[in-house]
C-alpha atoms as a PDB file:
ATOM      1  CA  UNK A   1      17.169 -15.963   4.905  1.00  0.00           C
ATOM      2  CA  UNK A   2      15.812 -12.161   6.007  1.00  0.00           C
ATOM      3  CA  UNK A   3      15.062 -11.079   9.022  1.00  0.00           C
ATOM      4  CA  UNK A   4      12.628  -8.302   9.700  1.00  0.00           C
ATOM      5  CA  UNK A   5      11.904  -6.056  13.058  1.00  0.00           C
ATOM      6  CA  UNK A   6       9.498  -3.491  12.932  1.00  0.00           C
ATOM      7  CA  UNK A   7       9.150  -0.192  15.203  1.00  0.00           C
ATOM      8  CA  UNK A   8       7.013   2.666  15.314  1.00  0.00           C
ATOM      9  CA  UNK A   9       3.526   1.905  15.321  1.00  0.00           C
ATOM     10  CA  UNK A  10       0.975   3.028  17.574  1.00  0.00           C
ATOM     11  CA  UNK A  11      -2.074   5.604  18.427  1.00  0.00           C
ATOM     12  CA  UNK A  12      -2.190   9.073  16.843  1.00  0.00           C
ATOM     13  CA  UNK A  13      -5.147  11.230  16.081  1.00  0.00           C
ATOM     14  CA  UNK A  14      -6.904  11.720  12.592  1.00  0.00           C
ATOM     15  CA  UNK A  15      -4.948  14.013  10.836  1.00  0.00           C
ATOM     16  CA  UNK A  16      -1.712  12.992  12.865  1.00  0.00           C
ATOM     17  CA  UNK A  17       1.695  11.194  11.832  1.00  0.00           C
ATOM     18  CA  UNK A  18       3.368   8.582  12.166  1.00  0.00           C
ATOM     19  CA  UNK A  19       7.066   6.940  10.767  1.00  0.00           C
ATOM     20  CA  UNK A  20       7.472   3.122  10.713  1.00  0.00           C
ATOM     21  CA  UNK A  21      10.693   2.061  10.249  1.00  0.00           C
ATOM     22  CA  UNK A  22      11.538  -2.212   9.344  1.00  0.00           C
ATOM     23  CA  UNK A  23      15.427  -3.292  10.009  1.00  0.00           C
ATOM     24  CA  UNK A  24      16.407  -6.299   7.754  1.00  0.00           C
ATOM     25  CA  UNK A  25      19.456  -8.624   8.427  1.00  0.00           C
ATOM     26  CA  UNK A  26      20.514 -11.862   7.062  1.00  0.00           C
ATOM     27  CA  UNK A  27      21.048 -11.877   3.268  1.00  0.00           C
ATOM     28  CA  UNK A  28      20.476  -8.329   2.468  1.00  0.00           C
ATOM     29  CA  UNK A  29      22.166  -8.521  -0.830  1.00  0.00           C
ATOM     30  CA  UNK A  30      19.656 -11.052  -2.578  1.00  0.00           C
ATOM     31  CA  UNK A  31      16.632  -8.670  -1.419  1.00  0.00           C
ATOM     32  CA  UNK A  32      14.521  -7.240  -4.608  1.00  0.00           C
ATOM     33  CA  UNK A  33      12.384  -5.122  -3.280  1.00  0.00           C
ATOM     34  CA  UNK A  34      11.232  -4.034   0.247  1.00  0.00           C
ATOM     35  CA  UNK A  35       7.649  -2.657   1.029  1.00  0.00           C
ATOM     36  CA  UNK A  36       4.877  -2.108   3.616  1.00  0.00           C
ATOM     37  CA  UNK A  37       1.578  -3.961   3.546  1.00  0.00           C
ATOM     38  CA  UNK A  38      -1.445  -3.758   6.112  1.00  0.00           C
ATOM     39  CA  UNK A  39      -4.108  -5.722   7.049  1.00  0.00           C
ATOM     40  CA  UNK A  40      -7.363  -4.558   8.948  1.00  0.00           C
ATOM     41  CA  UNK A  41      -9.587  -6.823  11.257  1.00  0.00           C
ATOM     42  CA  UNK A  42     -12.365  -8.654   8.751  1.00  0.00           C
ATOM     43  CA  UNK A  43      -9.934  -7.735   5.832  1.00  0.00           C
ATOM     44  CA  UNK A  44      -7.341  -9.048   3.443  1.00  0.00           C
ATOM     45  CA  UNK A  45      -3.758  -8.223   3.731  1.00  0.00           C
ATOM     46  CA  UNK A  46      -3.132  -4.992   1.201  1.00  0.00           C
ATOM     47  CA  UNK A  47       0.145  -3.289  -0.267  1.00  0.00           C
ATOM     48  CA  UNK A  48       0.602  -0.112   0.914  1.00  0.00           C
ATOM     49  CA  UNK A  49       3.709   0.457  -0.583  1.00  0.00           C
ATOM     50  CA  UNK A  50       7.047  -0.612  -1.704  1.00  0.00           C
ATOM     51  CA  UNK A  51      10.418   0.129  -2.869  1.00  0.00           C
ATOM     52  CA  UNK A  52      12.813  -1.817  -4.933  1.00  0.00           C
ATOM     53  CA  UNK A  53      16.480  -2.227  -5.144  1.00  0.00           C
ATOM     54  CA  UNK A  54      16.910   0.551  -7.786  1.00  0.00           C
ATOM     55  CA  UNK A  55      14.896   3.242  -6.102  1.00  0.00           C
ATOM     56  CA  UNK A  56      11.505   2.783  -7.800  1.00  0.00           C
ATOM     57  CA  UNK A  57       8.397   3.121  -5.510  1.00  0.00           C
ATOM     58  CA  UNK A  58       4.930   2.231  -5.445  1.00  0.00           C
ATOM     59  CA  UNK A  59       2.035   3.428  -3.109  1.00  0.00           C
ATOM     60  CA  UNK A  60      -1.669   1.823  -3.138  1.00  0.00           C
ATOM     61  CA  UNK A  61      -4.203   4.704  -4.237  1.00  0.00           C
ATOM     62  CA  UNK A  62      -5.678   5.615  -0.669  1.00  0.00           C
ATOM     63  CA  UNK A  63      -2.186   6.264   0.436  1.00  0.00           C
ATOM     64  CA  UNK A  64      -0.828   8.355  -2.652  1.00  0.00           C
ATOM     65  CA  UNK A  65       0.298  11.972  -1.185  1.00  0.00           C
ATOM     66  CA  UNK A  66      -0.025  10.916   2.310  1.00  0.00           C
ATOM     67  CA  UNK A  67       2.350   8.059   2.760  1.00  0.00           C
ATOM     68  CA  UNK A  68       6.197   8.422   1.429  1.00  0.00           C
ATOM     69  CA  UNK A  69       8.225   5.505   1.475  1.00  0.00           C
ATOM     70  CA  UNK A  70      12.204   5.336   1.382  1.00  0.00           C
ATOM     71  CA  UNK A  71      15.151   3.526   2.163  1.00  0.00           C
ATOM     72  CA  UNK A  72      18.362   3.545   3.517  1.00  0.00           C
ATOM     73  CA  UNK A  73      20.950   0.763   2.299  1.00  0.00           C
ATOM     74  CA  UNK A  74      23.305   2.020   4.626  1.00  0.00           C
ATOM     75  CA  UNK A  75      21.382   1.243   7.421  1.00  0.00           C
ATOM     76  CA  UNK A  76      19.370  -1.653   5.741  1.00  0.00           C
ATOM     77  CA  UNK A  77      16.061  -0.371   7.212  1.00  0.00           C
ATOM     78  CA  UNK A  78      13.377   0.891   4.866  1.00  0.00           C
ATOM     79  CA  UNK A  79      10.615   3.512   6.568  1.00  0.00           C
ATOM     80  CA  UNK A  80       7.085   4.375   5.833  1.00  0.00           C
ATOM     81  CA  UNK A  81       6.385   8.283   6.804  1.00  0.00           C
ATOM     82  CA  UNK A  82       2.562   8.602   7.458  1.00  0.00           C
ATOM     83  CA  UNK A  83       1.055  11.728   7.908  1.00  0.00           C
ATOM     84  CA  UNK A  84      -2.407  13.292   7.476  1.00  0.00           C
ATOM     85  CA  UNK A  85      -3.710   9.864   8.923  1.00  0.00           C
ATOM     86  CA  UNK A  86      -7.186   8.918   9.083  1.00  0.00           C
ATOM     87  CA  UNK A  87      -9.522   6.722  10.915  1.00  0.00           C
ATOM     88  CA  UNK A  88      -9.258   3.753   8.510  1.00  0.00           C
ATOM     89  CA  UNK A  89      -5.667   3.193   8.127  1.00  0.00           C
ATOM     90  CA  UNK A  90      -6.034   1.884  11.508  1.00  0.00           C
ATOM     91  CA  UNK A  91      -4.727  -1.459  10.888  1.00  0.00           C
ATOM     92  CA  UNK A  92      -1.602  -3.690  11.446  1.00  0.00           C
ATOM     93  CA  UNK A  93       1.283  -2.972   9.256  1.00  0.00           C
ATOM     94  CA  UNK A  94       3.553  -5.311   8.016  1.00  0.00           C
ATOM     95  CA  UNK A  95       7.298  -5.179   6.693  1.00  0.00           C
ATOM     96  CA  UNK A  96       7.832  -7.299   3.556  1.00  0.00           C
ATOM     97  CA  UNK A  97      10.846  -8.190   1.637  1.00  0.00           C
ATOM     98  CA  UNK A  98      11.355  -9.837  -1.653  1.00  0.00           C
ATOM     99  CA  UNK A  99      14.060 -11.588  -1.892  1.00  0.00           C
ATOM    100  CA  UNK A 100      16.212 -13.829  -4.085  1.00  0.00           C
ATOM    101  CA  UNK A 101      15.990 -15.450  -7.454  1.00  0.00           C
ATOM    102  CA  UNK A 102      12.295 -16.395  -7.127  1.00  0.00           C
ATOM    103  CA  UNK A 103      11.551 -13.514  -4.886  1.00  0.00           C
ATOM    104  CA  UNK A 104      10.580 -15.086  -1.741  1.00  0.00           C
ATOM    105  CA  UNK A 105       8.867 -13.250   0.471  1.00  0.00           C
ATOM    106  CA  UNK A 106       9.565 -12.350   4.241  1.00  0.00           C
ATOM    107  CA  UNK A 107       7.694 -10.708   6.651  1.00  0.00           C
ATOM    108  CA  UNK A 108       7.818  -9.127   9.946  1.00  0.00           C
ATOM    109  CA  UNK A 109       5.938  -9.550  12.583  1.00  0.00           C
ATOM    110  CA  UNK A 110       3.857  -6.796  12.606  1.00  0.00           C
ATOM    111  CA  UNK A 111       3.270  -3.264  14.295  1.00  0.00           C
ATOM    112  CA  UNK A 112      -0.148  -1.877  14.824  1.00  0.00           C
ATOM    113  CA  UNK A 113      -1.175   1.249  13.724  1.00  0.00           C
ATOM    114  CA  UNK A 114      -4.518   2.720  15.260  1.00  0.00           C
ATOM    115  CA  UNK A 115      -6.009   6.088  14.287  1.00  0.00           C
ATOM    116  CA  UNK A 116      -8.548   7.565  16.573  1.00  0.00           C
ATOM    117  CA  UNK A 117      -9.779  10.454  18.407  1.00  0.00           C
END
């Protein structure tokens, strides 16, 4: 079992940024891969991005150059620096983890993120 708190969501201007951060506990050592997804009112739940165990990372296209993603075993959190935000990443984000031998997935509970002027 994972457990996953998000923190750092909220209102910023277009062109602002943001960090998320997402603290797992439980079984840490049988997570895969950790990552970010969002989902927008009227709209399906997307990846943003992810990380895996070994470092490798993966960003949806409308993200690429904007959005870094990292993580910190020591700390077990994984965080999603946003910057140059615009209007329609307004959305809520979700932390995901992947975890054991069939990669199960776990989620948080959500933060929202709302871009506006």
């Amino acid at each position: 079992q994972v457990h996953l708190v998000e923190s750092g969501g909220g209102l910023v201007q277009p062109g602002g940024s943001l960090r998320l951060s997402c603290a797992a506990s439980g079984s840490i050592s049988s997570i895969k891969a950790m990552g970010w997804y969002r989902q927008a009112p009227g709209k399906q739940r997307e990846l943003v991005a992810e990380i895996t165990s070994g470092g490798s990372t993966n960003y949806a296209d409308s993200v690429k150059g904007r959005f870094t993603i990292s993580g910190d075993n020591a700390k077990n959190t994984v965080n999603l620096q946003m910057n140059s935000l615009k209007p329609e990443d307004t959305a809520v984000y979700y932390c995901n983890a992947a975890a054991g031998y069939n990669w199960f997935y776990y989620w948080g509970q959500g933060t929202q993120v709302t871009v506006s002027s």
